[in-house]
PDB file of N, CA and C in Angstrom:
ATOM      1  N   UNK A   1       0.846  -1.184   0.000  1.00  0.00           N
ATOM      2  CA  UNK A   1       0.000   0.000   0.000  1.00  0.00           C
ATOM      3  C   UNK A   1       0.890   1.246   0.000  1.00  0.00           C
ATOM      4  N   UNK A   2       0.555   2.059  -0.876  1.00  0.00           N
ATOM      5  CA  UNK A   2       1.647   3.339  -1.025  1.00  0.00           C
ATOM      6  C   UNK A   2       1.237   4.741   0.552  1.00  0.00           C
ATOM      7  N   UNK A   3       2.420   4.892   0.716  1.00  0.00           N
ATOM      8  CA  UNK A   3       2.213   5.816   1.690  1.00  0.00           C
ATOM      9  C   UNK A   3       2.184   7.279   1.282  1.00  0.00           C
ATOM     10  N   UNK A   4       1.475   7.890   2.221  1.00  0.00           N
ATOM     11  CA  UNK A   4       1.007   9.578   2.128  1.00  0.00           C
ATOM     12  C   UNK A   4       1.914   9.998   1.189  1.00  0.00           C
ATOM     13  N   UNK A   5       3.030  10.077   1.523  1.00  0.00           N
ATOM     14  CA  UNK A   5       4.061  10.821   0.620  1.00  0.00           C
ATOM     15  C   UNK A   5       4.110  10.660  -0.711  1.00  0.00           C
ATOM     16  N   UNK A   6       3.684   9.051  -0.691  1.00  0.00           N
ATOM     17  CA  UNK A   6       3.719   8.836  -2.095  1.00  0.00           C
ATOM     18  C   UNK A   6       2.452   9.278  -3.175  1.00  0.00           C
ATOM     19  N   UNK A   7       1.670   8.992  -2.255  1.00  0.00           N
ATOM     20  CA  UNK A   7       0.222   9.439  -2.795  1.00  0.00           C
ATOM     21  C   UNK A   7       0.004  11.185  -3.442  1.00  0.00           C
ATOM     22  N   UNK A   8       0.619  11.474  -2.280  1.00  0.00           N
ATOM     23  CA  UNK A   8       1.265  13.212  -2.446  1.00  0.00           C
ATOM     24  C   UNK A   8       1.898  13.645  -3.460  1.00  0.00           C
ATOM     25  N   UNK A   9       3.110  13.027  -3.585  1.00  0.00           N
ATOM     26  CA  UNK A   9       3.942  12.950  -4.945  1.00  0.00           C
ATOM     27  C   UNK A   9       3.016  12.695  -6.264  1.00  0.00           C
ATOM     28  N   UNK A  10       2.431  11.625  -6.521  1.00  0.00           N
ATOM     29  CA  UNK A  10       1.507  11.517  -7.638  1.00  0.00           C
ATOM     30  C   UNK A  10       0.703  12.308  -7.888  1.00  0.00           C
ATOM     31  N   UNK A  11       0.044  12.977  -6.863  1.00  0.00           N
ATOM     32  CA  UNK A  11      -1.411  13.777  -6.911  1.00  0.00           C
ATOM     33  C   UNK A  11      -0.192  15.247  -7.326  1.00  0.00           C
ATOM     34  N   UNK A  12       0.753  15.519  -6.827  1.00  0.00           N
ATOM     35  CA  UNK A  12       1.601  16.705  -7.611  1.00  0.00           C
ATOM     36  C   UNK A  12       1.809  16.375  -8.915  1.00  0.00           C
ATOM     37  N   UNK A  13       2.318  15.183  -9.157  1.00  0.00           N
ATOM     38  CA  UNK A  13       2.656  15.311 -10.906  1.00  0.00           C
ATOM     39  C   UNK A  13       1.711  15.260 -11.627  1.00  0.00           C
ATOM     40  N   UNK A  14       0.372  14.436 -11.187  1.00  0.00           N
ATOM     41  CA  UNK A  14      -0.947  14.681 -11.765  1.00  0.00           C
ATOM     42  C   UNK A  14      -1.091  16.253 -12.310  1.00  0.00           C
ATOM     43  N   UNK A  15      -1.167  17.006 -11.308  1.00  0.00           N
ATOM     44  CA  UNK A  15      -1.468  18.237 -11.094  1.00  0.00           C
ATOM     45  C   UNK A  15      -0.989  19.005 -11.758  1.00  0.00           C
ATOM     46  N   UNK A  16       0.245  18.695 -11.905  1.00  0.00           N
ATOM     47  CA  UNK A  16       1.423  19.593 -12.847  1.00  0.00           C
ATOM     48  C   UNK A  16       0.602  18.976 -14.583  1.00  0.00           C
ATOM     49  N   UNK A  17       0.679  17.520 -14.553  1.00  0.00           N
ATOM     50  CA  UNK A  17       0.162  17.366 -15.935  1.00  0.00           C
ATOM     51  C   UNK A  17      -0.636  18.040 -16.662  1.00  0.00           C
ATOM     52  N   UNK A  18      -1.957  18.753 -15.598  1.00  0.00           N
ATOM     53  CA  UNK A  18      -3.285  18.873 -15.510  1.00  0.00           C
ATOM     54  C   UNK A  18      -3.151  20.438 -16.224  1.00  0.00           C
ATOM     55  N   UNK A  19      -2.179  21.204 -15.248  1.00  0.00           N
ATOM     56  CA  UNK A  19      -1.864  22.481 -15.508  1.00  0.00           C
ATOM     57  C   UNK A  19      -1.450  22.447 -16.923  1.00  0.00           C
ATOM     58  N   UNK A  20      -0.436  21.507 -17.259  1.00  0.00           N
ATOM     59  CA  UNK A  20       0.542  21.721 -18.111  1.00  0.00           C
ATOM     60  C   UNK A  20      -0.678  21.769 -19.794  1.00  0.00           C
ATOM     61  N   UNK A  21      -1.857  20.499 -19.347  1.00  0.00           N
ATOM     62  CA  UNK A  21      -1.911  20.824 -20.953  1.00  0.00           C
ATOM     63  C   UNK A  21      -3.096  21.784 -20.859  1.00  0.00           C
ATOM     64  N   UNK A  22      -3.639  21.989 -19.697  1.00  0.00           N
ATOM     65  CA  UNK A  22      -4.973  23.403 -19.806  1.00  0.00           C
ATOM     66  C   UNK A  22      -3.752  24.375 -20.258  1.00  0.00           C
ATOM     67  N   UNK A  23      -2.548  24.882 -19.685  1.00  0.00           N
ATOM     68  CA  UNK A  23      -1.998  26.010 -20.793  1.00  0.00           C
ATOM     69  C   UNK A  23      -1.733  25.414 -21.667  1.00  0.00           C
ATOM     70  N   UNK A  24      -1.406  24.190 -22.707  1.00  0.00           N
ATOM     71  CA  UNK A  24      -1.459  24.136 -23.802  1.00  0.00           C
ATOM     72  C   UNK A  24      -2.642  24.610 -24.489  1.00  0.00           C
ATOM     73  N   UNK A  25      -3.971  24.248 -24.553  1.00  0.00           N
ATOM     74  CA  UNK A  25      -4.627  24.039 -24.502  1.00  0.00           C
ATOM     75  C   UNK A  25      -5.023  25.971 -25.167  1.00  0.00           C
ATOM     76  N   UNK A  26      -4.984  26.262 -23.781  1.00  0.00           N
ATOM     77  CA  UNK A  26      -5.248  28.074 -24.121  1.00  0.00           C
ATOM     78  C   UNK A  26      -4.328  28.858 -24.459  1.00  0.00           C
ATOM     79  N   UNK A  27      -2.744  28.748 -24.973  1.00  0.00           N
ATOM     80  CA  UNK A  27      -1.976  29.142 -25.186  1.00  0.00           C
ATOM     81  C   UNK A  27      -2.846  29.365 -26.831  1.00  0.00           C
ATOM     82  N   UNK A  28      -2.811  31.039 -27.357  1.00  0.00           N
ATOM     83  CA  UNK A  28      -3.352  31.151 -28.378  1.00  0.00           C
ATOM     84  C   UNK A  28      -2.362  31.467 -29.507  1.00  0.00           C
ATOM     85  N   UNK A  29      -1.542  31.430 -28.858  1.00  0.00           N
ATOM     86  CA  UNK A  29      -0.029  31.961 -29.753  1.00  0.00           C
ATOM     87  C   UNK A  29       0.464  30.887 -30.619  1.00  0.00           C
ATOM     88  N   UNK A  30       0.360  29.805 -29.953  1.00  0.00           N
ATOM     89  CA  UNK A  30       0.916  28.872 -30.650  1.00  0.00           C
ATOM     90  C   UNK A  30      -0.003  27.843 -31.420  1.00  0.00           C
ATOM     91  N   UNK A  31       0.403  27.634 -32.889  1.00  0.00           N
ATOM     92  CA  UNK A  31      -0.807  26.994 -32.960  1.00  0.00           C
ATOM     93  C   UNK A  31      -1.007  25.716 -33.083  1.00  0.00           C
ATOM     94  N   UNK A  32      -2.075  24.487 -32.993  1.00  0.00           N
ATOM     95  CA  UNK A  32      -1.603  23.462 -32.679  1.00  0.00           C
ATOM     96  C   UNK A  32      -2.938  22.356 -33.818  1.00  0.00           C
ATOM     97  N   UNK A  33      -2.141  21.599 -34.138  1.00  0.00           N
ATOM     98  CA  UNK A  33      -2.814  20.998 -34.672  1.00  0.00           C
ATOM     99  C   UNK A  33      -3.768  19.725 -34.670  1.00  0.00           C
ATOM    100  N   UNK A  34      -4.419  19.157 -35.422  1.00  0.00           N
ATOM    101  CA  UNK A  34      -5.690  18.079 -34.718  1.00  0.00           C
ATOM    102  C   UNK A  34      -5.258  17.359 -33.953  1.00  0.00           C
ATOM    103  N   UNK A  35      -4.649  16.889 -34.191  1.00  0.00           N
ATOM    104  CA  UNK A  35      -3.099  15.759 -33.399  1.00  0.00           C
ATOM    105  C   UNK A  35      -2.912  16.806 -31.884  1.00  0.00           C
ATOM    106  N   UNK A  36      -2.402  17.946 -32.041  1.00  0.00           N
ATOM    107  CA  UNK A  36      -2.085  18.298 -30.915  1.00  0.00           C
ATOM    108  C   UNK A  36      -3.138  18.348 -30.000  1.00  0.00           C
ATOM    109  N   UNK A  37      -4.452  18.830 -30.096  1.00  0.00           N
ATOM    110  CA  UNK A  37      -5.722  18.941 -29.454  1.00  0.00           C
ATOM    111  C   UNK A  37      -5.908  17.666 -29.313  1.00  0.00           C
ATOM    112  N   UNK A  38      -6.302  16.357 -29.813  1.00  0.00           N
ATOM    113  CA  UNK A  38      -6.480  15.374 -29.030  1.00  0.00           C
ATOM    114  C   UNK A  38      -5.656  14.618 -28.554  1.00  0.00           C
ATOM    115  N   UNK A  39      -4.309  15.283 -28.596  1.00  0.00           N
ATOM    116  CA  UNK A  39      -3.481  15.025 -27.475  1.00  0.00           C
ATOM    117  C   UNK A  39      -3.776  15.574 -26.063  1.00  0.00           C
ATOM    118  N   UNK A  40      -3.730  16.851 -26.599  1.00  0.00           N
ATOM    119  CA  UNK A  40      -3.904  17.627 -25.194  1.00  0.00           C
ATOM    120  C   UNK A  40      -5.011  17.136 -24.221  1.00  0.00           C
ATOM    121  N   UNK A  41      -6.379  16.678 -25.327  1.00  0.00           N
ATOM    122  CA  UNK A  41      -7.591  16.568 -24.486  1.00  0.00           C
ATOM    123  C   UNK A  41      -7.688  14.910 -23.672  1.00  0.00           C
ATOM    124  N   UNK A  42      -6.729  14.073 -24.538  1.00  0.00           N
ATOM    125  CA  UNK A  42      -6.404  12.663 -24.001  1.00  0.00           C
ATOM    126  C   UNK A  42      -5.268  12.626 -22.862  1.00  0.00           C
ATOM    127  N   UNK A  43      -4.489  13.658 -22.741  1.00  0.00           N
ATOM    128  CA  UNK A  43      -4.043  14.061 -21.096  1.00  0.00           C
ATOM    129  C   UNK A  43      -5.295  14.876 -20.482  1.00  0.00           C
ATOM    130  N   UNK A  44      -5.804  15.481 -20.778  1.00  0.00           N
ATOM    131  CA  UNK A  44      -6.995  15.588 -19.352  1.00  0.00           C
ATOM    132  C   UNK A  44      -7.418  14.363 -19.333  1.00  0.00           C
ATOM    133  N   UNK A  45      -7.878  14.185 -20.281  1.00  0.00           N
ATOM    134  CA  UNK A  45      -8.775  12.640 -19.795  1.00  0.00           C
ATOM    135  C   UNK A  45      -7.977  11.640 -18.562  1.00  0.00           C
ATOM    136  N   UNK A  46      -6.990  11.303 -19.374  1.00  0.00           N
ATOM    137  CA  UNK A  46      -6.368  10.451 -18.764  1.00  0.00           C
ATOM    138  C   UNK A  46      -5.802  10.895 -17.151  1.00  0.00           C
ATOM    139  N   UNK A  47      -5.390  12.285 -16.865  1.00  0.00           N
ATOM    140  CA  UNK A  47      -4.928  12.906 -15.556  1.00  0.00           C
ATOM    141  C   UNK A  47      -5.815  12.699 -14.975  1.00  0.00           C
ATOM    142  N   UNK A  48      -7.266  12.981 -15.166  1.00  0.00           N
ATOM    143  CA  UNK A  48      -8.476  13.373 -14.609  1.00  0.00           C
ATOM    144  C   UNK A  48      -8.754  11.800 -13.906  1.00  0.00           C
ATOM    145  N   UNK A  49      -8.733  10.802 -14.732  1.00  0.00           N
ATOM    146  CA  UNK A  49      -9.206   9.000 -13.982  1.00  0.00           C
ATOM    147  C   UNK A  49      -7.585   9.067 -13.405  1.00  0.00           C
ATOM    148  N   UNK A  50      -6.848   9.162 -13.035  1.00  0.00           N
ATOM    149  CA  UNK A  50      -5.550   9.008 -12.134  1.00  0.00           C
ATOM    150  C   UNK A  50      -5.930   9.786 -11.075  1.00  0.00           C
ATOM    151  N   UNK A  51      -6.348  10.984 -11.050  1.00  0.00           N
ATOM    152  CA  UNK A  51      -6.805  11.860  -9.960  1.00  0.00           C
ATOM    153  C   UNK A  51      -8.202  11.280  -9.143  1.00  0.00           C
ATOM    154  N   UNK A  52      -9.134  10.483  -9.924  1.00  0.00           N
ATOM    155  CA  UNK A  52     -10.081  10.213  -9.401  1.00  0.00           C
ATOM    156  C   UNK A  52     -10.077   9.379  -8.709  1.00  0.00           C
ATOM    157  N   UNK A  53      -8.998   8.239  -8.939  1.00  0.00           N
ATOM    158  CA  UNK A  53      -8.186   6.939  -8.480  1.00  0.00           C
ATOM    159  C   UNK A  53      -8.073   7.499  -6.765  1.00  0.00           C
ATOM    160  N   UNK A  54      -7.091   8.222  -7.107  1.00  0.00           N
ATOM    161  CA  UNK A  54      -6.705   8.931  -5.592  1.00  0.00           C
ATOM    162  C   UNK A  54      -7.883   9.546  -4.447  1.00  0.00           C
ATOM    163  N   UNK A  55      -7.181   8.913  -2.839  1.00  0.00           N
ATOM    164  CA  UNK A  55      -8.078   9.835  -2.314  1.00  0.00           C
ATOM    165  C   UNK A  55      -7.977  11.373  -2.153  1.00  0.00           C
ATOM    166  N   UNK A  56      -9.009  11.647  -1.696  1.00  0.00           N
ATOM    167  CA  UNK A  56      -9.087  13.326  -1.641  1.00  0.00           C
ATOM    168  C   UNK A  56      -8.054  12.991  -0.572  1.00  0.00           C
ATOM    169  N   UNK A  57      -7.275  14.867  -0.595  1.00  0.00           N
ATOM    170  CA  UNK A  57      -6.331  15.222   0.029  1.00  0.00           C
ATOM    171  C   UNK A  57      -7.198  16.136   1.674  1.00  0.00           C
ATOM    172  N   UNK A  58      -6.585  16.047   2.135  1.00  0.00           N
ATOM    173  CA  UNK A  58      -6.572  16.400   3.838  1.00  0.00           C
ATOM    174  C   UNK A  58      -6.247  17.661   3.887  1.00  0.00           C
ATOM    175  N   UNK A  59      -4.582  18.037   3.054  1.00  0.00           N
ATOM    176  CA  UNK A  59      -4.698  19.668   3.629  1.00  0.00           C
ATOM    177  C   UNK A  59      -5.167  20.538   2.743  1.00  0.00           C
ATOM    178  N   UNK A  60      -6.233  21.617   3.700  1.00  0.00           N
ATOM    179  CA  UNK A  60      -7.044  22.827   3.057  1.00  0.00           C
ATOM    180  C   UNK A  60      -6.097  23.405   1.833  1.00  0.00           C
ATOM    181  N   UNK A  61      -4.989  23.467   1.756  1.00  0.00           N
ATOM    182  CA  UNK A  61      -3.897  23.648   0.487  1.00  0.00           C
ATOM    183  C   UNK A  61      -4.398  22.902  -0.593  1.00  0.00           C
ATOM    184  N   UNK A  62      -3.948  22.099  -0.680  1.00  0.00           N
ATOM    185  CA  UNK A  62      -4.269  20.743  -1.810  1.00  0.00           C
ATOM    186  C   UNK A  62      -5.563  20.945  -2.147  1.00  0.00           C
ATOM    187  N   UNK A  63      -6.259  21.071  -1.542  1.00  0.00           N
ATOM    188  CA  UNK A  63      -7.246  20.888  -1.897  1.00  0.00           C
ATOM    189  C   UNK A  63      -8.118  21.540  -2.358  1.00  0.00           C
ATOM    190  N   UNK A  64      -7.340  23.444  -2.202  1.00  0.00           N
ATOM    191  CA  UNK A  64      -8.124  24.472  -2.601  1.00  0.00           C
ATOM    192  C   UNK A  64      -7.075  24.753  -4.111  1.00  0.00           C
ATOM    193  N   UNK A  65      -5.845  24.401  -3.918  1.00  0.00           N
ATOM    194  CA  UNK A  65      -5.418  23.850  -5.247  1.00  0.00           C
ATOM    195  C   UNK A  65      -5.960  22.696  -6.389  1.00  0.00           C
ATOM    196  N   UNK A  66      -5.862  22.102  -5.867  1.00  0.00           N
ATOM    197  CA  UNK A  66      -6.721  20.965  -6.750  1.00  0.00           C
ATOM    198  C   UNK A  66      -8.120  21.356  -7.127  1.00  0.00           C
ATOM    199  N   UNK A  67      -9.043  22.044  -6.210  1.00  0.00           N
ATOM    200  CA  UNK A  67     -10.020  22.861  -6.970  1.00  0.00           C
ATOM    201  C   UNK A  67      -9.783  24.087  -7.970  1.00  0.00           C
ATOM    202  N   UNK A  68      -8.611  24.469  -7.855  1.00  0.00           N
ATOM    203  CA  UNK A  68      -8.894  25.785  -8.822  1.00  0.00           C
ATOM    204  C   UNK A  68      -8.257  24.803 -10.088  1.00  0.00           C
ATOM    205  N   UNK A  69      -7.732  23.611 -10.276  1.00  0.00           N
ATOM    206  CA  UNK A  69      -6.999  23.221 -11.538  1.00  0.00           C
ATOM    207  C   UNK A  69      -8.140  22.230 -12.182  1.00  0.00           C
ATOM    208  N   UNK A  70      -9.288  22.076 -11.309  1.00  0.00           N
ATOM    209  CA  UNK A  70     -10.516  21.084 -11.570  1.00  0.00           C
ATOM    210  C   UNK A  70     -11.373  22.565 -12.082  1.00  0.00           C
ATOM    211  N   UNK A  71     -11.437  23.280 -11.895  1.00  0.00           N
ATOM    212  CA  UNK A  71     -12.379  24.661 -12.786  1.00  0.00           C
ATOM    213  C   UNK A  71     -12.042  24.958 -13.753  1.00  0.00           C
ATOM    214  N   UNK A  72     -10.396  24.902 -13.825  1.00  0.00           N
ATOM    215  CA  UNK A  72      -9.650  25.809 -14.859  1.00  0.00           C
ATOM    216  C   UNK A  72     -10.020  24.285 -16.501  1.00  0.00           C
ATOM    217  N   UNK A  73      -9.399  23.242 -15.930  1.00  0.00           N
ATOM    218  CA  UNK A  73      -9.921  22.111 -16.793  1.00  0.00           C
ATOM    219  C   UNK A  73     -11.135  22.282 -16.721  1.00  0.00           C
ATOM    220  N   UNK A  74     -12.621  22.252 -16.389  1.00  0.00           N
ATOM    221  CA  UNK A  74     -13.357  22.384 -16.409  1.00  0.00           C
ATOM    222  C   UNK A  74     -13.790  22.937 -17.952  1.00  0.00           C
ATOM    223  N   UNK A  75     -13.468  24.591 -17.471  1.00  0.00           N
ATOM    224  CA  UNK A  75     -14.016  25.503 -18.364  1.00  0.00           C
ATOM    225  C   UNK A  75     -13.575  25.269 -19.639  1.00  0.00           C
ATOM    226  N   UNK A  76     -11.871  24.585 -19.815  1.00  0.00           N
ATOM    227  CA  UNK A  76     -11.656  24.399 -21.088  1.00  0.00           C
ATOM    228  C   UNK A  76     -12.249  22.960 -21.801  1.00  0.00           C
ATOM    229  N   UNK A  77     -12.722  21.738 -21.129  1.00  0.00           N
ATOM    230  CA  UNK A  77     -13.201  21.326 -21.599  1.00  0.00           C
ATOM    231  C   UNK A  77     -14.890  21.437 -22.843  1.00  0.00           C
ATOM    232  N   UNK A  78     -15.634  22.767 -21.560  1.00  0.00           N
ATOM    233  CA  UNK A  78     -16.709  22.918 -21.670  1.00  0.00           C
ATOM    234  C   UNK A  78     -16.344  23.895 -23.381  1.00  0.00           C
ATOM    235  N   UNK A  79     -15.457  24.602 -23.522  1.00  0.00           N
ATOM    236  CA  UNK A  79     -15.196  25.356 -24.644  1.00  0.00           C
ATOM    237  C   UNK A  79     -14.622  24.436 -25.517  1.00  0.00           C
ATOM    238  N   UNK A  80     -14.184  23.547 -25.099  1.00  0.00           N
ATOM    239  CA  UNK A  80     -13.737  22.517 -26.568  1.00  0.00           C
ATOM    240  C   UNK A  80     -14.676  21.465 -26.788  1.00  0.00           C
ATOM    241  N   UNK A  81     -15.963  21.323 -26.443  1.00  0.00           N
ATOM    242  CA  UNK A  81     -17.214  21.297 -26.329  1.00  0.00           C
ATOM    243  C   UNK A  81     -16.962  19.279 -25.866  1.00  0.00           C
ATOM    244  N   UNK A  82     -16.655  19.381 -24.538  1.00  0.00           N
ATOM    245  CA  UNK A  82     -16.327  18.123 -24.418  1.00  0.00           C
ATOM    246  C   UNK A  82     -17.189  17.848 -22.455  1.00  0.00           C
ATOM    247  N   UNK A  83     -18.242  18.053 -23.017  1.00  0.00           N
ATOM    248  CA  UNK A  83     -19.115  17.974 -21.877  1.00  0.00           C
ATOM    249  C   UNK A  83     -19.298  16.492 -21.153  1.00  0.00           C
ATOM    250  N   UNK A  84     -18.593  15.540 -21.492  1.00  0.00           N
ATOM    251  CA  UNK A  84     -18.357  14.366 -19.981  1.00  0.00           C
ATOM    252  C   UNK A  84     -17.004  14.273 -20.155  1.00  0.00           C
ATOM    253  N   UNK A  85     -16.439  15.047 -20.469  1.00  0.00           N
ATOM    254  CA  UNK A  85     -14.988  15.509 -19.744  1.00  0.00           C
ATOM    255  C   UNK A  85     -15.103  16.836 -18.484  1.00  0.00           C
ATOM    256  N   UNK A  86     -15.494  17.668 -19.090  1.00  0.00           N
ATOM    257  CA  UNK A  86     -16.110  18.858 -18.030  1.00  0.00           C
ATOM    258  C   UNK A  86     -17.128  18.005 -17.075  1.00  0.00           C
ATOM    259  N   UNK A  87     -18.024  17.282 -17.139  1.00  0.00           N
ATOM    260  CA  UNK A  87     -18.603  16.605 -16.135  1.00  0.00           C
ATOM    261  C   UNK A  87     -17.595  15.901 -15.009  1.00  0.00           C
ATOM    262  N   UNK A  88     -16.826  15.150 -15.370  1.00  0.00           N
ATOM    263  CA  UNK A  88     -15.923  14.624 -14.350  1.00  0.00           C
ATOM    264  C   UNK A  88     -14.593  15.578 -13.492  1.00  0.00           C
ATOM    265  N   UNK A  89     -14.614  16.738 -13.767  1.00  0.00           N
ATOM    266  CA  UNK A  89     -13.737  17.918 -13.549  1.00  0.00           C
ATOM    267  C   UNK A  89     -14.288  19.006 -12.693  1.00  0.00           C
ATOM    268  N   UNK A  90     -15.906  19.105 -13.309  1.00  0.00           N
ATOM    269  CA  UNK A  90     -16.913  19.396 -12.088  1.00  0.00           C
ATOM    270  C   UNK A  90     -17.159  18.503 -10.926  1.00  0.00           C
ATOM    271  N   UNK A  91     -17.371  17.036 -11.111  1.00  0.00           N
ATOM    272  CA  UNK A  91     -17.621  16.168  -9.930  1.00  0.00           C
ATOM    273  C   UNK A  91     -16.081  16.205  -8.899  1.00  0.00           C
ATOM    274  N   UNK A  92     -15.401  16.299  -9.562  1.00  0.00           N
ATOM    275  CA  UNK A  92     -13.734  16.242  -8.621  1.00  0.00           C
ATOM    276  C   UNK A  92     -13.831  17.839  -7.779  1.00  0.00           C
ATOM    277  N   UNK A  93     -14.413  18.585  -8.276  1.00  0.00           N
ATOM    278  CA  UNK A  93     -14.372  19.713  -7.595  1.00  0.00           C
ATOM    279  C   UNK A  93     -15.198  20.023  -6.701  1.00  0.00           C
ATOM    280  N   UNK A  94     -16.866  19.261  -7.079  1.00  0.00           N
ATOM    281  CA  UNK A  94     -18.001  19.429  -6.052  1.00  0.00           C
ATOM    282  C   UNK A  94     -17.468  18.969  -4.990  1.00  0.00           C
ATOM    283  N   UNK A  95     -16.981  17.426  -4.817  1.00  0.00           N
ATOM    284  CA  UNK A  95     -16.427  16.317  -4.040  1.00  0.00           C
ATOM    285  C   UNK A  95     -15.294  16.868  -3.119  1.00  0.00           C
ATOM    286  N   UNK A  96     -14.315  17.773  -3.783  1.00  0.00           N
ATOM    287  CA  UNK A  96     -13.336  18.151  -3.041  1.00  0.00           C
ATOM    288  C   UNK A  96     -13.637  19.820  -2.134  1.00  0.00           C
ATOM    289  N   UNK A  97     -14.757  20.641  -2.493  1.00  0.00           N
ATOM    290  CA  UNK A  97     -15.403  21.454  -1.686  1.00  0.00           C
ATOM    291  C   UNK A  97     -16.800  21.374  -0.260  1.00  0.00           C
ATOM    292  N   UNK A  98     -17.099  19.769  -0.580  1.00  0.00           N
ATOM    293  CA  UNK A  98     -18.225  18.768   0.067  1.00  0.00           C
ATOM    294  C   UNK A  98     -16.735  18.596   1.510  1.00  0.00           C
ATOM    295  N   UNK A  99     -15.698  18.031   1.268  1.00  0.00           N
ATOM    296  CA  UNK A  99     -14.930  17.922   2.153  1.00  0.00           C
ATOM    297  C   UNK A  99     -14.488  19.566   2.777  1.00  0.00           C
ATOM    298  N   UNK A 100     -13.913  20.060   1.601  1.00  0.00           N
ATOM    299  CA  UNK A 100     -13.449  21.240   2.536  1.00  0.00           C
ATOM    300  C   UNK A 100     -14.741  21.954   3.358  1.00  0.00           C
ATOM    301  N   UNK A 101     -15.816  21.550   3.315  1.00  0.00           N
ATOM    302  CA  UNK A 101     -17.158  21.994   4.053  1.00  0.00           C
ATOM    303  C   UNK A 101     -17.321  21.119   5.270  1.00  0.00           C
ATOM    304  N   UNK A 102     -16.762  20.193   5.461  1.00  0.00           N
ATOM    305  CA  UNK A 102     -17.385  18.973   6.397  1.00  0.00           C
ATOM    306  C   UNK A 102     -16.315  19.249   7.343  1.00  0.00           C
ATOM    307  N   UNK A 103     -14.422  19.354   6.456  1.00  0.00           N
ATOM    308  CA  UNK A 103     -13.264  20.197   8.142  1.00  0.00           C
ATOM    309  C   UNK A 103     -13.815  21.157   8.667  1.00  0.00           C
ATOM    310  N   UNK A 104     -14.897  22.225   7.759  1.00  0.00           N
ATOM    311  CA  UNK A 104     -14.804  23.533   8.708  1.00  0.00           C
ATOM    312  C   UNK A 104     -15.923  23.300   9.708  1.00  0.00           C
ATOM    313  N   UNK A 105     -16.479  22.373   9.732  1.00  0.00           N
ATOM    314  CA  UNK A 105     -17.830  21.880  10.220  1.00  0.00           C
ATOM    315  C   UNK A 105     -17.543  20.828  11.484  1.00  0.00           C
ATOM    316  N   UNK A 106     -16.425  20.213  11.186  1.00  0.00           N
ATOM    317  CA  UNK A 106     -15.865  19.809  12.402  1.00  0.00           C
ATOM    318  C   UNK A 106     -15.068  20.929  13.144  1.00  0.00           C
ATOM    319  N   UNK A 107     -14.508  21.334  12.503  1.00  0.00           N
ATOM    320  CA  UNK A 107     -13.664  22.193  13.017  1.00  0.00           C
ATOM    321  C   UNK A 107     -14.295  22.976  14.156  1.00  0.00           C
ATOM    322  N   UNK A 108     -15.665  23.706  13.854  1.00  0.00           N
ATOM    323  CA  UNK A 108     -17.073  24.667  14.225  1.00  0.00           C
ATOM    324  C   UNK A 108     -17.393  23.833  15.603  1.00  0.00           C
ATOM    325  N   UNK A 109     -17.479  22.297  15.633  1.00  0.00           N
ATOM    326  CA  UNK A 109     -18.061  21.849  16.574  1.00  0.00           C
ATOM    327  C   UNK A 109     -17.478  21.990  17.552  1.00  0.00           C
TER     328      UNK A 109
END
């Protein structure tokens, strides 16, 4: 069974992946071709079920990170009109704000 750290480590390079091709993705300068777009969109895909694999993260960091890179994919899916890709990018984000609602709620008690 892999430990925290390791889990940690993955959910960073995920993350970095995640980033890496949403700026491909919106980088308008450069231009990219059919090949490159369903490249780009077959790394979300694929980051997105590796991330889902994983459990949610514990610290309020991670996790308010990992939500802003689950919106940012989000929105570009929804503009490259790839709506159950944006569906699973929204659910990672509902899921990971459902938690950050339930620490502050313990936290409260």
């Amino acid at each position: 069974m892999a430990g925290i750290e390791d889990i940690e480590f993955r959910r960073d390079e995920i993350l970095g992946r995640l980033n890496y091709s949403y700026l491909q993705l919106c980088d308008q300068r450069r231009t990219k071709t059919v090949y490159d777009l369903l490249l780009l969109r077959w790394l979300l895909q694929s980051n997105i079920g590796k991330l889902e694999k994983l459990s949610l993260p514990d610290n309020d960091e991670v996790i308010n990170e990992q939500i802003e890179v689950c919106e940012k994919c989000e929105r570009v899916s929804v503009s490259s009109n790839r709506a159950d890709l944006a569906e699973r990018f929204h659910s990672m984000a509902t899921s990971l704000r459902i938690k950050r609602l339930q620490k502050l709620d313990n936290i409260t008690q």
